[in-house]
Protein backbone atom coordinates (compact mmCIF):
# COMPACT_ATOMS: atom_id res chain seq x y z
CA UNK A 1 -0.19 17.63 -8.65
CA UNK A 2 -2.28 15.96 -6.19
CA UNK A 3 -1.06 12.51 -4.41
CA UNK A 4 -4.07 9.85 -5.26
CA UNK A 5 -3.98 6.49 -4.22
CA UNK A 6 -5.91 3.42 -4.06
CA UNK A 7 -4.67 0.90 -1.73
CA UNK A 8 -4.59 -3.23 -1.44
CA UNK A 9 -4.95 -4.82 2.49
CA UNK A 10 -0.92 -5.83 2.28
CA UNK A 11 0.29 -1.89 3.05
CA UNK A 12 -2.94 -1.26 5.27
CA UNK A 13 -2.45 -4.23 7.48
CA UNK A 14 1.16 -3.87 7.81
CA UNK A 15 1.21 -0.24 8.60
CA UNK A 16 -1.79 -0.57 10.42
CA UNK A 17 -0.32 -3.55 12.78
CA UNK A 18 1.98 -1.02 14.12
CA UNK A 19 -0.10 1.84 14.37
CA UNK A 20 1.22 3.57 11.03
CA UNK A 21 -1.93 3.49 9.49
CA UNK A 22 -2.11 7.30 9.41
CA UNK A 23 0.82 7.57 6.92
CA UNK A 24 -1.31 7.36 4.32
CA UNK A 25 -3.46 10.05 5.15
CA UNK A 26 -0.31 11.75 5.60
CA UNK A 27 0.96 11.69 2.93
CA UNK A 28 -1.75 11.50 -0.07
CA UNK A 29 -4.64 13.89 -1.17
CA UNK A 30 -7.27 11.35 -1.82
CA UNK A 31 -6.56 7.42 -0.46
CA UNK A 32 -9.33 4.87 -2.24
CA UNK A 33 -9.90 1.31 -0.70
CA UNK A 34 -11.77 -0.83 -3.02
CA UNK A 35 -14.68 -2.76 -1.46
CA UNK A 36 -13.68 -6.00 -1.52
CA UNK A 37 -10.23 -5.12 -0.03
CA UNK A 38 -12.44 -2.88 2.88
CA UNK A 39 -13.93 -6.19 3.33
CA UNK A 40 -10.97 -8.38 3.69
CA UNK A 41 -9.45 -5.60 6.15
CA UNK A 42 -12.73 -6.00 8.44
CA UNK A 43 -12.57 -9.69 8.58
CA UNK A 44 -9.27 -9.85 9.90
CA UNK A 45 -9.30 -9.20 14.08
CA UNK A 46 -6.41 -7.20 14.86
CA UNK A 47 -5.32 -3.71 15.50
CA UNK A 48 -5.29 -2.94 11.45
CA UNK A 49 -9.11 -4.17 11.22
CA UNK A 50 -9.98 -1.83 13.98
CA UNK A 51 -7.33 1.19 13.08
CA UNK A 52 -8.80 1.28 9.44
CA UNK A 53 -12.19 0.84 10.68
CA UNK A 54 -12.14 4.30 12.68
CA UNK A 55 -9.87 5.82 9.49
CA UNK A 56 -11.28 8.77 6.81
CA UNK A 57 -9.90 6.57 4.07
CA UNK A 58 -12.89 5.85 1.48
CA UNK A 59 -14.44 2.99 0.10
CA UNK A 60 -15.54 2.83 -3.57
CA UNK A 61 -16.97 0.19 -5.19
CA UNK A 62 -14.96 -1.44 -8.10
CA UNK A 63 -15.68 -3.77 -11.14
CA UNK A 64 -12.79 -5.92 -12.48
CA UNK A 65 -11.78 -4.90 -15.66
CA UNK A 66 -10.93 -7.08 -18.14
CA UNK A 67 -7.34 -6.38 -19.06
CA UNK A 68 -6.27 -6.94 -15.33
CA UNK A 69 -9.06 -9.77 -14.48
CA UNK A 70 -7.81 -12.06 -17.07
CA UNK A 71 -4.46 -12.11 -15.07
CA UNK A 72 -6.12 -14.19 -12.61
CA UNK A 73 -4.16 -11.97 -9.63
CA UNK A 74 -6.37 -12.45 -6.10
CA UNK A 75 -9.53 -9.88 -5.66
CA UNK A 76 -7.77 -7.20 -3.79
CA UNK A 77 -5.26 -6.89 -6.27
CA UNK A 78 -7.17 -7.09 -9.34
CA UNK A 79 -10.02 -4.21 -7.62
CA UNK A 80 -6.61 -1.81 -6.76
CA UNK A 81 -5.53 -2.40 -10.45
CA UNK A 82 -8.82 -1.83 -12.18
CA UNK A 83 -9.49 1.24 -10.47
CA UNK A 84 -5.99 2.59 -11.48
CA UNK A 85 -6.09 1.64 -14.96
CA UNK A 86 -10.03 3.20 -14.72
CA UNK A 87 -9.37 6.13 -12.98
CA UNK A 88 -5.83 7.89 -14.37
CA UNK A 89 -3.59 9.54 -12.06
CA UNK A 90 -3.88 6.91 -9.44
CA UNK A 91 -1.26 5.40 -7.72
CA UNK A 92 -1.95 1.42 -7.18
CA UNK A 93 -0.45 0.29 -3.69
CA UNK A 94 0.34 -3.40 -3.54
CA UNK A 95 3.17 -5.53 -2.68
CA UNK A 96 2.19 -8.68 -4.55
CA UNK A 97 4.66 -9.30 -7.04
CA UNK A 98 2.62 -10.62 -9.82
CA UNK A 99 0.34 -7.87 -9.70
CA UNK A 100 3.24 -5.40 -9.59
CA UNK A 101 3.87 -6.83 -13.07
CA UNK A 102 0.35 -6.62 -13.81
CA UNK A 103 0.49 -3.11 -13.31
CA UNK A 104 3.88 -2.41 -15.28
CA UNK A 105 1.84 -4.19 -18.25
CA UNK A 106 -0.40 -1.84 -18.15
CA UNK A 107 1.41 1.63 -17.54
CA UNK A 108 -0.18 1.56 -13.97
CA UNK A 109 2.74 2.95 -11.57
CA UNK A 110 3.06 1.18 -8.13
CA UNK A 111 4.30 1.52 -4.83
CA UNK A 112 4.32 -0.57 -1.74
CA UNK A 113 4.62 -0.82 2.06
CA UNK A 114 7.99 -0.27 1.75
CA UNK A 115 7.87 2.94 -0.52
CA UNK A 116 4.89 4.36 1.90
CA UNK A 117 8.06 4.37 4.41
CA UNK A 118 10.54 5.91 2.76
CA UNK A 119 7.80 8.73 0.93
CA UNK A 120 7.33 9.57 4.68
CA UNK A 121 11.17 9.70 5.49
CA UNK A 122 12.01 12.05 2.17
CA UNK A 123 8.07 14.31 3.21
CA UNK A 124 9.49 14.99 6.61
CA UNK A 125 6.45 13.65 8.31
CA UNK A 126 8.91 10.85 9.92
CA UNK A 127 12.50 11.30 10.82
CA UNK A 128 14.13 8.11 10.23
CA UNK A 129 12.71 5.42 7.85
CA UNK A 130 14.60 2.14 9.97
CA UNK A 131 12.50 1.85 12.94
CA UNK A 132 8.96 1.79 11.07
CA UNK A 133 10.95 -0.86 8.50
CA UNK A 134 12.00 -2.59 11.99
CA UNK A 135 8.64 -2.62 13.29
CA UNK A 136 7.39 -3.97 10.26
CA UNK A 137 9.37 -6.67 10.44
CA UNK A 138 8.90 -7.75 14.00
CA UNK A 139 5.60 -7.42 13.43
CA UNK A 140 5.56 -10.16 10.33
CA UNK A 141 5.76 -8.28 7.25
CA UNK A 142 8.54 -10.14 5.23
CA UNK A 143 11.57 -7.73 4.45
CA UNK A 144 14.34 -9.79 3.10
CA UNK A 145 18.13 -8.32 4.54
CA UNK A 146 19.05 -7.21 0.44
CA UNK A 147 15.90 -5.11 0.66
CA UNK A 148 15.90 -3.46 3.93
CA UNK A 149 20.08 -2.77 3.23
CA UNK A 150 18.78 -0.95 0.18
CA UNK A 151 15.68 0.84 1.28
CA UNK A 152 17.92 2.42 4.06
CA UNK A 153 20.40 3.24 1.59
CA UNK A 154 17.58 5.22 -0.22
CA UNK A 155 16.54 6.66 3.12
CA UNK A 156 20.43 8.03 3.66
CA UNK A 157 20.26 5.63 6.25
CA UNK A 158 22.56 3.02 5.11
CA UNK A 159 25.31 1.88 7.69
């Protein structure tokens, strides 16, 4: 079965801020980025802004639907979760916690940032998950200690 996804800016700017961008590309079939969220990506200046700019991923245009918009979630996340609940067999990849439970209202299934990372690490396109989870870090993306402990434990990379 093919891997389709359709992204939010939180797993595009931190993979992209540490050149990890391609991952996606990688690892899915078909990788959506709703307008708005192509949008926010393009406003911010920095190496993800640039990195997505020059990526194949697409850019479809998305209406809020009503289910999702009445959960007041921000743009991004209610264009990502609109398009999956519109468009079956997507993937919706967010980290925002209240539109993760957005999407479990709505049979939507979910990944993150974090579960980009460890796809990669169990695909064989990267051979250890804990230096991309390190760079994230360093680079900003917040990655509490219980978390990372049990990411790498996934991984088969727990200490």
């Amino acid at each position: 079965m093919p891997e389709r996804w359709v992204v939010n800016a939180s797993p595009l700017i931190a993979l992209g801020s540490i050149g990890r961008l391609n991952l996606f590309t990688s690892l899915a079939d078909e990788v959506v980025i709703p307008e708005i969220v192509a949008e926010e990506l393009l406003r911010v200046a920095d190496e993800a802004a640039l990195a997505f700019s020059r990526s194949p991923l697409r850019r479809e245009s998305v209406n809020a639907e009503g289910s999702v918009n009445r959960w007041r979630l921000g743009p991004g996340e209610t264009a990502v979760l609109s398009f999956a609940k519109l468009n079956t067999g997507f993937v919706a990849f967010l980290d925002d916690l209240a539109a993760r439970r957005c999407a479990k209202a709505h049979g939507i299934h979910t990944r993150g940032t974090v579960g980009v990372t460890l796809l990669a690490k169990s695909r064989g396109i990267v051979r250890s998950a804990r230096p991309i989870l390190e760079e994230l870090r360093a680079a900003g993306f917040y990655l509490s200690q219980e978390l990372m402990t049990y990411a790498l434990s996934l991984a088969g990379e727990g200490d």
